[in-house]
C-alpha atoms as a PDB file:
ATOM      1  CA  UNK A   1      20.382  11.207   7.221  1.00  0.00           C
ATOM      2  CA  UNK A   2      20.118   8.723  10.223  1.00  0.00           C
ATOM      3  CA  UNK A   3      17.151   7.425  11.512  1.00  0.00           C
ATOM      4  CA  UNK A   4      16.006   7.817  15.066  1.00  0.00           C
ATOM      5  CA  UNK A   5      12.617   5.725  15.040  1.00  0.00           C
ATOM      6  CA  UNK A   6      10.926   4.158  12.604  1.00  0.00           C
ATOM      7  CA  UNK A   7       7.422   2.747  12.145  1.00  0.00           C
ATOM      8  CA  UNK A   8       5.279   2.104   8.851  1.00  0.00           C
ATOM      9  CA  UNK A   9       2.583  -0.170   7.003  1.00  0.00           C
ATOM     10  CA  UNK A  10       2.713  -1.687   3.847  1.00  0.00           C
ATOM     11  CA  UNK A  11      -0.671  -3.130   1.643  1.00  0.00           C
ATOM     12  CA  UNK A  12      -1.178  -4.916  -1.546  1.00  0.00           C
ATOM     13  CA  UNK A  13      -4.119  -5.310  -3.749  1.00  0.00           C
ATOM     14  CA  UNK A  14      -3.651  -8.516  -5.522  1.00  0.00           C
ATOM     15  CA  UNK A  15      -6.529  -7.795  -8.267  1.00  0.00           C
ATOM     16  CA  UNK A  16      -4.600  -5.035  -9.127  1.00  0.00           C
ATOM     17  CA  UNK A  17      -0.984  -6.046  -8.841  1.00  0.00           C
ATOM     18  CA  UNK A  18      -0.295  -2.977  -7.022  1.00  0.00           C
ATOM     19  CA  UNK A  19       1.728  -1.957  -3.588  1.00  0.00           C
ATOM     20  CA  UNK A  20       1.445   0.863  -1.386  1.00  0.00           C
ATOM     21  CA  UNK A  21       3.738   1.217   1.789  1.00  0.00           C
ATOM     22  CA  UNK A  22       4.382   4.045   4.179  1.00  0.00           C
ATOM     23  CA  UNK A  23       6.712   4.751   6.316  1.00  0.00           C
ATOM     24  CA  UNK A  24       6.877   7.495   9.736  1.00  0.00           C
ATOM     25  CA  UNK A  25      10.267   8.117  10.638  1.00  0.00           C
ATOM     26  CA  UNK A  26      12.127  10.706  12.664  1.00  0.00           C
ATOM     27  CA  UNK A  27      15.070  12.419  11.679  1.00  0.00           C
ATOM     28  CA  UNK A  28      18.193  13.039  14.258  1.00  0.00           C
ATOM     29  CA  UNK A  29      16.519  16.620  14.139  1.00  0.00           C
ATOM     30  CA  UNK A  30      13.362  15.590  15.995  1.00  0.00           C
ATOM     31  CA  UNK A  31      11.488  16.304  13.131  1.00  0.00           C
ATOM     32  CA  UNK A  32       8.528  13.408  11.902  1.00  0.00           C
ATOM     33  CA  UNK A  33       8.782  12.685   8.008  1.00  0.00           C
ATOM     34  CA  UNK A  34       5.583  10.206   6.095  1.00  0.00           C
ATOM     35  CA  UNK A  35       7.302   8.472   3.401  1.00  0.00           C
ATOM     36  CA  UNK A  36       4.444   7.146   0.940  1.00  0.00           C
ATOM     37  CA  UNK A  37       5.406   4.448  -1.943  1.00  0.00           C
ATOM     38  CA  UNK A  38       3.444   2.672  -4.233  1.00  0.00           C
ATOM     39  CA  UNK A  39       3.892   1.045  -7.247  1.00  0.00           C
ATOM     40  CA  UNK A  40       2.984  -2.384  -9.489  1.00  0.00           C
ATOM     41  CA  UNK A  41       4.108  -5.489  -8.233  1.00  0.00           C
ATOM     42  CA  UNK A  42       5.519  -6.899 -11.384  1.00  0.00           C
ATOM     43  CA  UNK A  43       7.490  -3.991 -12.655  1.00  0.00           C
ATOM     44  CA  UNK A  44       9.755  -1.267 -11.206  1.00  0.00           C
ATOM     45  CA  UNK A  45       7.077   1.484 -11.995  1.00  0.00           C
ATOM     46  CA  UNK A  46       5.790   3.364  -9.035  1.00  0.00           C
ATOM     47  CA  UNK A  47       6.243   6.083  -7.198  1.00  0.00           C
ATOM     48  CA  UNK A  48       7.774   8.166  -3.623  1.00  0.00           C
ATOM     49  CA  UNK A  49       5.989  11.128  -1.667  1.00  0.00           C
ATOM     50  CA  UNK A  50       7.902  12.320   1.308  1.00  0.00           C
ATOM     51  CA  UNK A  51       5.421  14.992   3.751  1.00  0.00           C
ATOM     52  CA  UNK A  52       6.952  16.859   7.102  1.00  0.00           C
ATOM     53  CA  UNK A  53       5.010  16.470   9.942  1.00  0.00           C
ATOM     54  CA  UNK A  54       4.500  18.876  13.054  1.00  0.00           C
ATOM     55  CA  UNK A  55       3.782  15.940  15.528  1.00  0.00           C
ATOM     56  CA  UNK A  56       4.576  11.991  15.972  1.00  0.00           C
ATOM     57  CA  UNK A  57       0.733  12.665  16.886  1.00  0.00           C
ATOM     58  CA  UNK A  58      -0.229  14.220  13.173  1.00  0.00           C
ATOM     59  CA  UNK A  59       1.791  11.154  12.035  1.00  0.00           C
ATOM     60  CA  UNK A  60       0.164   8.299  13.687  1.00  0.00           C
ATOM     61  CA  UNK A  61      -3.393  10.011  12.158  1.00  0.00           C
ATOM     62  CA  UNK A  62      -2.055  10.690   9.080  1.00  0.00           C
ATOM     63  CA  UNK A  63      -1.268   6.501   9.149  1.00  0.00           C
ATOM     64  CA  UNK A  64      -5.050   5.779  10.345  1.00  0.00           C
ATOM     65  CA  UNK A  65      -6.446   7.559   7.352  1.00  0.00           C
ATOM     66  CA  UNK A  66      -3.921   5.852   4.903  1.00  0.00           C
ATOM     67  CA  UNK A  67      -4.951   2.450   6.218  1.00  0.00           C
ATOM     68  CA  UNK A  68      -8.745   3.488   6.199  1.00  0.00           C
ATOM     69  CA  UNK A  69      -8.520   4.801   2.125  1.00  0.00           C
ATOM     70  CA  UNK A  70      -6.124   1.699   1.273  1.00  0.00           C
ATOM     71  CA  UNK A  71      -8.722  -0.742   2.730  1.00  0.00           C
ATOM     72  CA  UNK A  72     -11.535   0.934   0.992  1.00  0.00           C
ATOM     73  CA  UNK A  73      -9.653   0.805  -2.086  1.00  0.00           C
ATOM     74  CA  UNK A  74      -9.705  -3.302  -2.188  1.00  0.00           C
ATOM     75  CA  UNK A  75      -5.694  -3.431  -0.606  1.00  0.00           C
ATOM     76  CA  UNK A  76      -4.914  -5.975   2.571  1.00  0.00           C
ATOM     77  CA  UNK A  77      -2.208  -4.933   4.663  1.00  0.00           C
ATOM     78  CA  UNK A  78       1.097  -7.314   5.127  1.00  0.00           C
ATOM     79  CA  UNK A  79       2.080  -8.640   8.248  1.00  0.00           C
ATOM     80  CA  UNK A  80       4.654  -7.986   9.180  1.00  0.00           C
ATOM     81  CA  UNK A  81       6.120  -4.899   7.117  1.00  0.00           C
ATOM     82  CA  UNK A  82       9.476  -5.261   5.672  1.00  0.00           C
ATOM     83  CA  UNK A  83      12.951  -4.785   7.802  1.00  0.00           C
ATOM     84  CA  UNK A  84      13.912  -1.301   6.543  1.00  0.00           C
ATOM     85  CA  UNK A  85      17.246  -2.172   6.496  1.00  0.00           C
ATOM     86  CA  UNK A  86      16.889  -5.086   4.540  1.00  0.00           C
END
């Protein structure tokens, strides 16, 4: 399904090997989707969470606390996230 807007985060914890990125997206229904992936660095292990959302609002929190636990967690975000259509 198309994308209307997209916006997301991605993090790495080097000590660990390990990725996490998410993404908030809306669909061409309106509706607000997370997309959470994580995985190791040097192998294609890892895995996808997709949750509905009620609100771009419920989103953008939902982001906050992501970036709060993955910073806690030893994981510094990457600047800038990748092109999605890469």
């Amino acid at each position: 399904m198309p994308v209307v807007s997209q916006q997301g985060q991605r993090w790495i914890n080097a000590e660990k090997a390990r990725y996490y990125r998410v993404v908030l997206e809306q669909d061409l229904f309106g509706d607000w989707n997370l997309i959470a992936c994580w995985g190791a660095l040097h192998s294609r292990r890892g895995g996808m969470r997709v949750t509905a959302l009620p609100s771009l609002d419920a989103g953008v929190a939902a982001l906050d606390g992501i970036a709060k636990r993955r910073r806690q967690r030893g994981y510094v975000p990457v600047h800038p996230p990748p092109d999605p259509s890469a």
